[in-house]
Structure formats: C-alpha cells, structure tokens
C-alpha atoms as a PDB file:
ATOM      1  CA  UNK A   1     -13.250   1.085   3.409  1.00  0.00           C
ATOM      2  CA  UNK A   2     -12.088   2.644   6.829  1.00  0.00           C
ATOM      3  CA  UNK A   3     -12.032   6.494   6.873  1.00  0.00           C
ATOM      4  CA  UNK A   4      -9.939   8.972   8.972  1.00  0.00           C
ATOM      5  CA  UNK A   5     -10.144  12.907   9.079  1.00  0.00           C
ATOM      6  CA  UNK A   6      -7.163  14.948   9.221  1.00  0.00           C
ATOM      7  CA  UNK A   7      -7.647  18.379  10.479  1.00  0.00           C
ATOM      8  CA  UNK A   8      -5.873  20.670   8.488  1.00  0.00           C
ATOM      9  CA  UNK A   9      -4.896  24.714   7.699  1.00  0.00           C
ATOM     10  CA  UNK A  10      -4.613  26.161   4.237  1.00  0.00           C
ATOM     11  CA  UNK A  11      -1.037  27.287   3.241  1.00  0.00           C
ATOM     12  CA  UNK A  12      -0.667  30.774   2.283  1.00  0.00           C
ATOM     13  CA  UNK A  13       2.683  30.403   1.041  1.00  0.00           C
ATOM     14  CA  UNK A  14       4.418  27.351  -0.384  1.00  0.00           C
ATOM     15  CA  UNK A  15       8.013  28.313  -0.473  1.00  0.00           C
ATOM     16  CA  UNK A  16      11.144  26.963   1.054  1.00  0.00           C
ATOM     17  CA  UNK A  17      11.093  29.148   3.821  1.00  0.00           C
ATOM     18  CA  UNK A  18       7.946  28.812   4.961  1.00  0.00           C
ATOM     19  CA  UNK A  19       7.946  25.024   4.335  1.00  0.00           C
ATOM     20  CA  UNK A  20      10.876  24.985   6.743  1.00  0.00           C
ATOM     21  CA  UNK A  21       9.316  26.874   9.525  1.00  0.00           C
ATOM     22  CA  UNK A  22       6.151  23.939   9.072  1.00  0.00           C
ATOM     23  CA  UNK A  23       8.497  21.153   9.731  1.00  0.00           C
ATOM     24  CA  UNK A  24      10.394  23.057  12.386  1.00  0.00           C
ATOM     25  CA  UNK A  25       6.639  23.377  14.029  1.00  0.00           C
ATOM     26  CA  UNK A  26       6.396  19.951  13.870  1.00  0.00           C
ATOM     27  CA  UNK A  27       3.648  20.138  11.314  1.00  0.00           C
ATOM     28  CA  UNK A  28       3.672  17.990   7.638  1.00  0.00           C
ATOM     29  CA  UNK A  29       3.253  19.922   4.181  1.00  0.00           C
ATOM     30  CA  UNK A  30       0.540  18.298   2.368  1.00  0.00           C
ATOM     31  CA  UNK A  31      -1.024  19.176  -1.289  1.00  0.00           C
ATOM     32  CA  UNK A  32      -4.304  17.594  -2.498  1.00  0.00           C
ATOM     33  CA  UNK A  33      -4.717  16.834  -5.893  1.00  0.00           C
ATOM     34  CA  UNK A  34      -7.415  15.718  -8.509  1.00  0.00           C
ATOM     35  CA  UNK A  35      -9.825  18.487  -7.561  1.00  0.00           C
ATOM     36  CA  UNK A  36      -8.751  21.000  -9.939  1.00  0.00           C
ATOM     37  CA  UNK A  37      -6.407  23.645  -8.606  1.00  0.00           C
ATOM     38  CA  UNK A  38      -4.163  21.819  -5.993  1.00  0.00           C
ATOM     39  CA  UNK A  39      -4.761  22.771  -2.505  1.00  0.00           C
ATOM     40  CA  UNK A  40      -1.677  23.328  -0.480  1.00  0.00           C
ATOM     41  CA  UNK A  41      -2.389  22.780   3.361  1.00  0.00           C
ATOM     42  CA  UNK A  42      -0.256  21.736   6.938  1.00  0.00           C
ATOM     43  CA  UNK A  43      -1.346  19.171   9.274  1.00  0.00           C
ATOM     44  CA  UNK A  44       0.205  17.889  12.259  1.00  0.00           C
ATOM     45  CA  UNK A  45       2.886  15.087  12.424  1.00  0.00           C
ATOM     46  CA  UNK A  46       0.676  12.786  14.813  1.00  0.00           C
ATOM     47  CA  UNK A  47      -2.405  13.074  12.947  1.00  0.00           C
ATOM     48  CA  UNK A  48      -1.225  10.921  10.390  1.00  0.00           C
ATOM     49  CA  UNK A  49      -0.348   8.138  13.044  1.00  0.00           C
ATOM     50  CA  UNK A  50      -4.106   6.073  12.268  1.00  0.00           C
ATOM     51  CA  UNK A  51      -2.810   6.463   8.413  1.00  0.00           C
ATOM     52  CA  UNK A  52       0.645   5.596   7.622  1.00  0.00           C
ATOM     53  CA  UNK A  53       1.531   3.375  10.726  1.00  0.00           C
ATOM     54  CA  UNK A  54      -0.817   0.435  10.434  1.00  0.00           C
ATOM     55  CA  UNK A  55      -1.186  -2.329   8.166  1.00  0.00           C
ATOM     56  CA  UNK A  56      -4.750  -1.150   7.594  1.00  0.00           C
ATOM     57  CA  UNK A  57      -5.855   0.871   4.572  1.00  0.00           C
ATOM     58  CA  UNK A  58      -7.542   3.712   4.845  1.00  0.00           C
ATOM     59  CA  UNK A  59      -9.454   6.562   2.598  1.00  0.00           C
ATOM     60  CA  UNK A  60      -9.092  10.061   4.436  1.00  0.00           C
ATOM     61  CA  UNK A  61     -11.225  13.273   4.929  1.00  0.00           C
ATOM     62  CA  UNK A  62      -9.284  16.039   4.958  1.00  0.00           C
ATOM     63  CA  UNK A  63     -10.995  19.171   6.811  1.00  0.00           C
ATOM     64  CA  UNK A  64      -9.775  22.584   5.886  1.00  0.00           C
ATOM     65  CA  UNK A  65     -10.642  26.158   6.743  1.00  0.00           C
ATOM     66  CA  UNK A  66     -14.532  24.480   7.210  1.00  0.00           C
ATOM     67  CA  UNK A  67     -14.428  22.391   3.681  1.00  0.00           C
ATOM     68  CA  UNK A  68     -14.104  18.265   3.763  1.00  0.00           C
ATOM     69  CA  UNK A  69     -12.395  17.059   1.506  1.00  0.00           C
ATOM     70  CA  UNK A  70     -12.934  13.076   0.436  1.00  0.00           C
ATOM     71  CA  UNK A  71      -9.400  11.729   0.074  1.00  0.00           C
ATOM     72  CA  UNK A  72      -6.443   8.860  -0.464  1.00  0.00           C
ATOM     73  CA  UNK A  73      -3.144   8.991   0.500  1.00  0.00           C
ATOM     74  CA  UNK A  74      -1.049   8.946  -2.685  1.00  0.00           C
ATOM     75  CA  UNK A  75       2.769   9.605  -1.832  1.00  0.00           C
ATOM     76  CA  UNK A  76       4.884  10.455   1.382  1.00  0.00           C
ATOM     77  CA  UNK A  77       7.858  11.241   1.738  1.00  0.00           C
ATOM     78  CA  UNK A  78      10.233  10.386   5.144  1.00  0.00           C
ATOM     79  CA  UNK A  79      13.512  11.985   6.635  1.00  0.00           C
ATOM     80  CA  UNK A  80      16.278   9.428   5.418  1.00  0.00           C
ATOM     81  CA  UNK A  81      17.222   9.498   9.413  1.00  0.00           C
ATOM     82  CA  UNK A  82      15.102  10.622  11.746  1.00  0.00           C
ATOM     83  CA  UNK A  83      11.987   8.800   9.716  1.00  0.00           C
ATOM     84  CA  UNK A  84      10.246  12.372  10.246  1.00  0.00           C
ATOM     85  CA  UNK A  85       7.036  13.015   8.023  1.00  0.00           C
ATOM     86  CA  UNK A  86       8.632  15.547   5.475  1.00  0.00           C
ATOM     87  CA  UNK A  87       5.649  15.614   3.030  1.00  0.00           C
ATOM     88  CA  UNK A  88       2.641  14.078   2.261  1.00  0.00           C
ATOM     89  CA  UNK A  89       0.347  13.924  -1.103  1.00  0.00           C
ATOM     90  CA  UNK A  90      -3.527  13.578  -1.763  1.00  0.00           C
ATOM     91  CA  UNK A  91      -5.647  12.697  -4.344  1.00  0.00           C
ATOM     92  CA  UNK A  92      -9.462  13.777  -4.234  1.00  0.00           C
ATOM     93  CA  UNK A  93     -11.684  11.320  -4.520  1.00  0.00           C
ATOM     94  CA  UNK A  94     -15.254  11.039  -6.748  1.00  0.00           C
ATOM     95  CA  UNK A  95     -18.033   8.989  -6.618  1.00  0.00           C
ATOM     96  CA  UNK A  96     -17.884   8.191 -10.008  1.00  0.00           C
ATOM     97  CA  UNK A  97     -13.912   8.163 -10.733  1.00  0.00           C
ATOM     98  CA  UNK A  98     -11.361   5.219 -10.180  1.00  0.00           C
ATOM     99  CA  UNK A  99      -8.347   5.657  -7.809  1.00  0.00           C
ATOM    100  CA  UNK A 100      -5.337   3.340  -7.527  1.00  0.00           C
ATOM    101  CA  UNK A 101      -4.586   2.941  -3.703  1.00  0.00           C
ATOM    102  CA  UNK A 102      -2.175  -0.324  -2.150  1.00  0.00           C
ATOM    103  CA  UNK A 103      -4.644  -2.606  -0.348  1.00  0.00           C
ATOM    104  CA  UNK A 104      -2.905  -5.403   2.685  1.00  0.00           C
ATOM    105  CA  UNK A 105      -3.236  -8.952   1.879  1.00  0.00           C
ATOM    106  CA  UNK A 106      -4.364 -10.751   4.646  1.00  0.00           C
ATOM    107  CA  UNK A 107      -3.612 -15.109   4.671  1.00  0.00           C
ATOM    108  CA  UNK A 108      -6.093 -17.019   6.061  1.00  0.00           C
ATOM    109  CA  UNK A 109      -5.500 -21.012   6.295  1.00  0.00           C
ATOM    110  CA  UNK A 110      -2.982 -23.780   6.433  1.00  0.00           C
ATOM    111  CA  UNK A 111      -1.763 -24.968   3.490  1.00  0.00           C
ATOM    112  CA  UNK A 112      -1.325 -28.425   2.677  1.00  0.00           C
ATOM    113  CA  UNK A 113       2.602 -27.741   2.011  1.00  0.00           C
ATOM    114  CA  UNK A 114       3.479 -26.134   5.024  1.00  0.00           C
ATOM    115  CA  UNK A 115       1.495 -29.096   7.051  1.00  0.00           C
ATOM    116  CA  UNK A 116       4.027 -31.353   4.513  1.00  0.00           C
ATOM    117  CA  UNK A 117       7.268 -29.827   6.474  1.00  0.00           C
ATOM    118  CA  UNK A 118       7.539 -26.816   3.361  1.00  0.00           C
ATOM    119  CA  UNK A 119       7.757 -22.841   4.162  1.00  0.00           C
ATOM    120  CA  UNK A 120       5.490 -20.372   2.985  1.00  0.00           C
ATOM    121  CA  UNK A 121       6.735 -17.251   1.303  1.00  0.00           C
ATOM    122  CA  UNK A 122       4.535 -14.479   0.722  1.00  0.00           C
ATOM    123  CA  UNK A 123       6.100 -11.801  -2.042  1.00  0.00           C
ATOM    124  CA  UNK A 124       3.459  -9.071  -1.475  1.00  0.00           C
ATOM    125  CA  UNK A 125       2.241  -7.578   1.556  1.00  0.00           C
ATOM    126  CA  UNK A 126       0.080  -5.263  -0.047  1.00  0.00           C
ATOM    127  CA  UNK A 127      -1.191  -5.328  -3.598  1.00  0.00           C
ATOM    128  CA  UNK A 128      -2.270  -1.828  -5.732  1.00  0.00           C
ATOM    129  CA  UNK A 129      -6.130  -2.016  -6.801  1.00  0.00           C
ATOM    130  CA  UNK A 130      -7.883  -0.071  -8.978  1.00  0.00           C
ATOM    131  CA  UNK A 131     -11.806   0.669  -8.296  1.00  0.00           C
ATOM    132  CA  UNK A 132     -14.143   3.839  -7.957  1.00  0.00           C
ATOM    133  CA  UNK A 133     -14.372   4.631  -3.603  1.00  0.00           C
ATOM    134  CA  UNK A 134     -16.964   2.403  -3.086  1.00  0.00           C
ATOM    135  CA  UNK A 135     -15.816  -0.593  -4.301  1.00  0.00           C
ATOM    136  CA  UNK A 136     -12.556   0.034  -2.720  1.00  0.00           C
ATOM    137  CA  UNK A 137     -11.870  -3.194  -0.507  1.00  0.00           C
ATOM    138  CA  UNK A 138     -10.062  -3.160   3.343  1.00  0.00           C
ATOM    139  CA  UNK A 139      -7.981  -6.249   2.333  1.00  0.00           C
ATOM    140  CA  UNK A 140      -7.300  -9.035   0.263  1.00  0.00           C
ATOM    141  CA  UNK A 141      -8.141 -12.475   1.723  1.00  0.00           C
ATOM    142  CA  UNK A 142      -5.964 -15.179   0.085  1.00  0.00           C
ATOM    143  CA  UNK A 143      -7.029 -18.670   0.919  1.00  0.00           C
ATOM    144  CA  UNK A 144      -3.729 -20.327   0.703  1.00  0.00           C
ATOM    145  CA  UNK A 145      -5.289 -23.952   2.208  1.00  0.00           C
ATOM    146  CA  UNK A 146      -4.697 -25.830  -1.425  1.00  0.00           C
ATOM    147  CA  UNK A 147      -1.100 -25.290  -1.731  1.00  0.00           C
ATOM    148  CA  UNK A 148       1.232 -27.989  -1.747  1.00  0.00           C
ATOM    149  CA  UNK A 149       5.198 -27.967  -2.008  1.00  0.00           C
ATOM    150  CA  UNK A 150       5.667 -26.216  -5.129  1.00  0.00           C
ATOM    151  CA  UNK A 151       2.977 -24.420  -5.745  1.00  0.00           C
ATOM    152  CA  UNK A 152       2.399 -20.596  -6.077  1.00  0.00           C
ATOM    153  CA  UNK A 153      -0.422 -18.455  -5.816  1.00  0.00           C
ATOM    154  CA  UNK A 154      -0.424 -15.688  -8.662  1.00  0.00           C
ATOM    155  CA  UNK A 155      -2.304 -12.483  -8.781  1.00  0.00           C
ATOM    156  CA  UNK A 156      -4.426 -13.672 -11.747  1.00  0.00           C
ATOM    157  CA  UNK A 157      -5.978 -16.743  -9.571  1.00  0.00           C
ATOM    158  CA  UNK A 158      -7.120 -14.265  -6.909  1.00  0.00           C
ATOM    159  CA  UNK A 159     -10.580 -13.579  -7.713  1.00  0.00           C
ATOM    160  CA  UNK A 160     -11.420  -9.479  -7.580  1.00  0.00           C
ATOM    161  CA  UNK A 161     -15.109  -8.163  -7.150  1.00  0.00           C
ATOM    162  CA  UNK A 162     -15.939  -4.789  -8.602  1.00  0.00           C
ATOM    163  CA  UNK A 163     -12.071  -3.933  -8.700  1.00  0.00           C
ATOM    164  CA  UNK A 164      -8.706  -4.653 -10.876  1.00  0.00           C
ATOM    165  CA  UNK A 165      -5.321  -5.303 -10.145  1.00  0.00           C
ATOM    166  CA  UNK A 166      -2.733  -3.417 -11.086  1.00  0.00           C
ATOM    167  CA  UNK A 167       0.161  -5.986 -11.355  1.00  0.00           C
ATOM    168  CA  UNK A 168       0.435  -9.152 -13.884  1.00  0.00           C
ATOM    169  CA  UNK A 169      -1.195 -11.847 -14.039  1.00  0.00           C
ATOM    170  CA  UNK A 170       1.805 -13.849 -13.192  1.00  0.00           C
ATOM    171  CA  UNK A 171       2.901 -11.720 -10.354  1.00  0.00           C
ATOM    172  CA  UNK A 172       3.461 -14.511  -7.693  1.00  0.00           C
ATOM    173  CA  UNK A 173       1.813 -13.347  -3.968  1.00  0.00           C
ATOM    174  CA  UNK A 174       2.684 -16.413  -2.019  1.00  0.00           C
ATOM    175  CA  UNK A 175       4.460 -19.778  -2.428  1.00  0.00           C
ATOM    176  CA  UNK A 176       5.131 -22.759  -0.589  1.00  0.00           C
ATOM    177  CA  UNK A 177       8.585 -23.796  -0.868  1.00  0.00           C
ATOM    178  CA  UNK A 178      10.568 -27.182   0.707  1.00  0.00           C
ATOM    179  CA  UNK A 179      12.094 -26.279   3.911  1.00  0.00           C
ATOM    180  CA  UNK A 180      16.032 -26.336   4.335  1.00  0.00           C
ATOM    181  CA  UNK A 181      16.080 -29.389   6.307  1.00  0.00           C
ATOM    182  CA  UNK A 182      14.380 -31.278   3.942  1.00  0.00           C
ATOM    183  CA  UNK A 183      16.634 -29.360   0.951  1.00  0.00           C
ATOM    184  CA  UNK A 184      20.261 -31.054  -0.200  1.00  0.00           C
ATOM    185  CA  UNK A 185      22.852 -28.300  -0.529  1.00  0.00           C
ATOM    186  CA  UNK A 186      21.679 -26.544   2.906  1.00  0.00           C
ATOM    187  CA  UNK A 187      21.863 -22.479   2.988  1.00  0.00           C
ATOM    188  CA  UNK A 188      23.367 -21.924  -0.702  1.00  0.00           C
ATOM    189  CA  UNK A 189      19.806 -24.023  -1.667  1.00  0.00           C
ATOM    190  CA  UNK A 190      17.742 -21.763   0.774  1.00  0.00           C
ATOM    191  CA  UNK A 191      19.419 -18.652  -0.806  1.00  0.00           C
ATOM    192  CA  UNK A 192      18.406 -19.543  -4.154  1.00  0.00           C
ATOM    193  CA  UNK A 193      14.903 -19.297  -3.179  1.00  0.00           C
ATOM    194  CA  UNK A 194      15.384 -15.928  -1.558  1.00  0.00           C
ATOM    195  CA  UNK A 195      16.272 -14.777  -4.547  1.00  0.00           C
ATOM    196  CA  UNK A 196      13.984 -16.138  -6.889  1.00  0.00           C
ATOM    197  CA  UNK A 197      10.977 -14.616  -4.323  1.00  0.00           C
ATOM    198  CA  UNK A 198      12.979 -11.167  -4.616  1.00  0.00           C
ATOM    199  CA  UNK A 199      12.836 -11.677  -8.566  1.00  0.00           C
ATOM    200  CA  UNK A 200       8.933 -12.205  -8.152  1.00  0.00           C
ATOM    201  CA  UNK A 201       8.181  -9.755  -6.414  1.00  0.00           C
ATOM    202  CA  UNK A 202      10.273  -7.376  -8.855  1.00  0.00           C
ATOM    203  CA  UNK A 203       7.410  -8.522 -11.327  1.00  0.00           C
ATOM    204  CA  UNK A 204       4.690  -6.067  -9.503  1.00  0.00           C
ATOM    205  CA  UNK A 205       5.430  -2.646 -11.576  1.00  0.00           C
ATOM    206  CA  UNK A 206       7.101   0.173 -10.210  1.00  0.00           C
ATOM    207  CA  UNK A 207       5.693   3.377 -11.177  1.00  0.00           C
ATOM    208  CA  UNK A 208       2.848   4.540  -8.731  1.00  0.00           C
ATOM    209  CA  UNK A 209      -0.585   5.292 -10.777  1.00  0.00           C
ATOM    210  CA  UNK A 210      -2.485   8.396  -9.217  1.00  0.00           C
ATOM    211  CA  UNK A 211      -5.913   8.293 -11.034  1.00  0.00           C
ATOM    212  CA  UNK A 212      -7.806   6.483 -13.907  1.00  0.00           C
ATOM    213  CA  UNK A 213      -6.971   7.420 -16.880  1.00  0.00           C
END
C-alpha cells in the first residue's frame, strides 16, 4: 500500500486553549495511538490533502521532533460548515499486528445486465479490511462481468488474499437492477430500489474497529 509522510510538531499542551490557538494557525490536532503512551502532535491543514481527499488509500509516516512514526488514519473529524480539518486520529502500525483500515472498491467490466438495458448499483464505495501492513491491499477489484438483471454481488463471493472483511457475508457491494424504462409503475418502482440499496448498505456494521483484538 501507498505511503505518505506528514511532518509534524509534538504538543506540549493539549488543552482547549491551546487547541484553539492550533486551529486558529491553521494547523490540525492529531494524537497517535497503539504505541503505548499516546502522542499528541499538530500538523498542517494541507498536508493531509494526499490523505483524506482522494479515493486512494493510504498508510502514513508521521515524522516528529526527528522520530517516524509508521501509521493509518483512524478517525477525523470536520467543521459541520466550513468542512475545516478539526482533528485527526492515528493508529501505529506493527509488522506483526492487524489494523482495520477502509480500502476503495474499484469495478472493472461490463456486466451482462447492464448490456441487457438494467442499471448497476454499487452499495459500497469502500469496504473495511482487516490484515497485518503488509498484506494491506490499495483496492478491491470486483469483476462485475457475470451479472445479469437480478443479480447481486455480496461481500462473501469476493475472494480476499491474506486479509478479512469486516462486514457480512451477505453485505451486498453491487447489483444490477432493471432500468425504469423497462420497469411498470415508473419512479414509485425506481424508488423502491433506492431504498432497498440504502437497506443493504445499512448491513455493513457501524462501529469503527481500531486494532486486532
């Protein structure tokens, strides 16, 4: 997987007041966890541009006060109206130690359905993996060629090398659905589907895993 290094300072102080005057500097309060006593740090806003606004994912060395620290982005947290950076949190990797981490799905081919006059509809962008750093993957290729009007692709037919998934089995990523000019009813048809695609992709779970157990 794709690294980038963010350059960053160690925080002295970690209180309100001093977390204020970060953000007012245009800099991001950042922690990094998993390497025994957190380390609080500041980095600036832009530096997390190659990170958080791509569809790419990415591991991250973190270099403070001389020490590199081997990383993954695990939570961040955005202004509800400005979209600012307000904070951001790590979790240190190891060689030998799993990490959970969402991974983009990227659909390659032209399925047989959509060639038919259906509409594909894909429920996850990204899917959470499990796997120690080096078996991390940079994306998920999902052949979706075979499917025909009607048929879904589930995360338990997507085959996984040296890493798990962290939804169900039954956890649908794509499907190929009739289009609504070949549908009888018209839109109140076509916004049936929508919603059974919303319930499927309320089947991926919701709380965020930081670290093997």
């Amino acid at each position: 997987m794709k690294s980038i290094t963010i350059q960053g300072t160690k925080r002295e102080s970690v209180g309100k007041k001093s977390t204020k005057a970060l953000r007012d500097a245009e800099l991001v309060p950042c922690v990094v966890y998993g390497g025994g006593a957190p380390l609080n740090f500041s980095a600036t806003e832009k530096s997390f541009k190659g990170l958080v606004y791509t569809p790419e994912a990415h591991t991250v060395s973190i270099e403070v006060d001389g020490q590199t620290i081997p990383a993954v982005l695990q939570d961040i947290q955005f202004h509800p109206i400005t979209d600012k950076i307000l904070h951001a949190d790590f979790y240190q990797l190891a060689d030998d130690k799993p990490v959970v981490m969402e991974v983009p799905v990227r659909i390659t081919g032209r399925s047989k359905g959509v060639v038919a006059g259906g509409v594909l509809r894909q429920s996850f962008r990204k899917l959470k993996v499990k796997a120690i750093p080096a078996n991390l993957p940079d994306e998920i290729v999902v052949d979706v060629t075979p499917l025909r009007i009607g048929n879904k692709l589930y995360v338990g037919g997507i085959k996984a090398e040296g890493y798990s998934f962290m939804h169900p089995d039954n956890a649908v990523v794509v499907a190929v659905k009739m289009s609504r000019n070949a549908m009888k009813g018209g839109a109140a048809v076509e916004e049936d589907d929508e919603e059974e695609v919303a319930a499927e992709e309320g089947a991926a779970p919701a709380a965020d895993e930081t670290a093997a157990e």
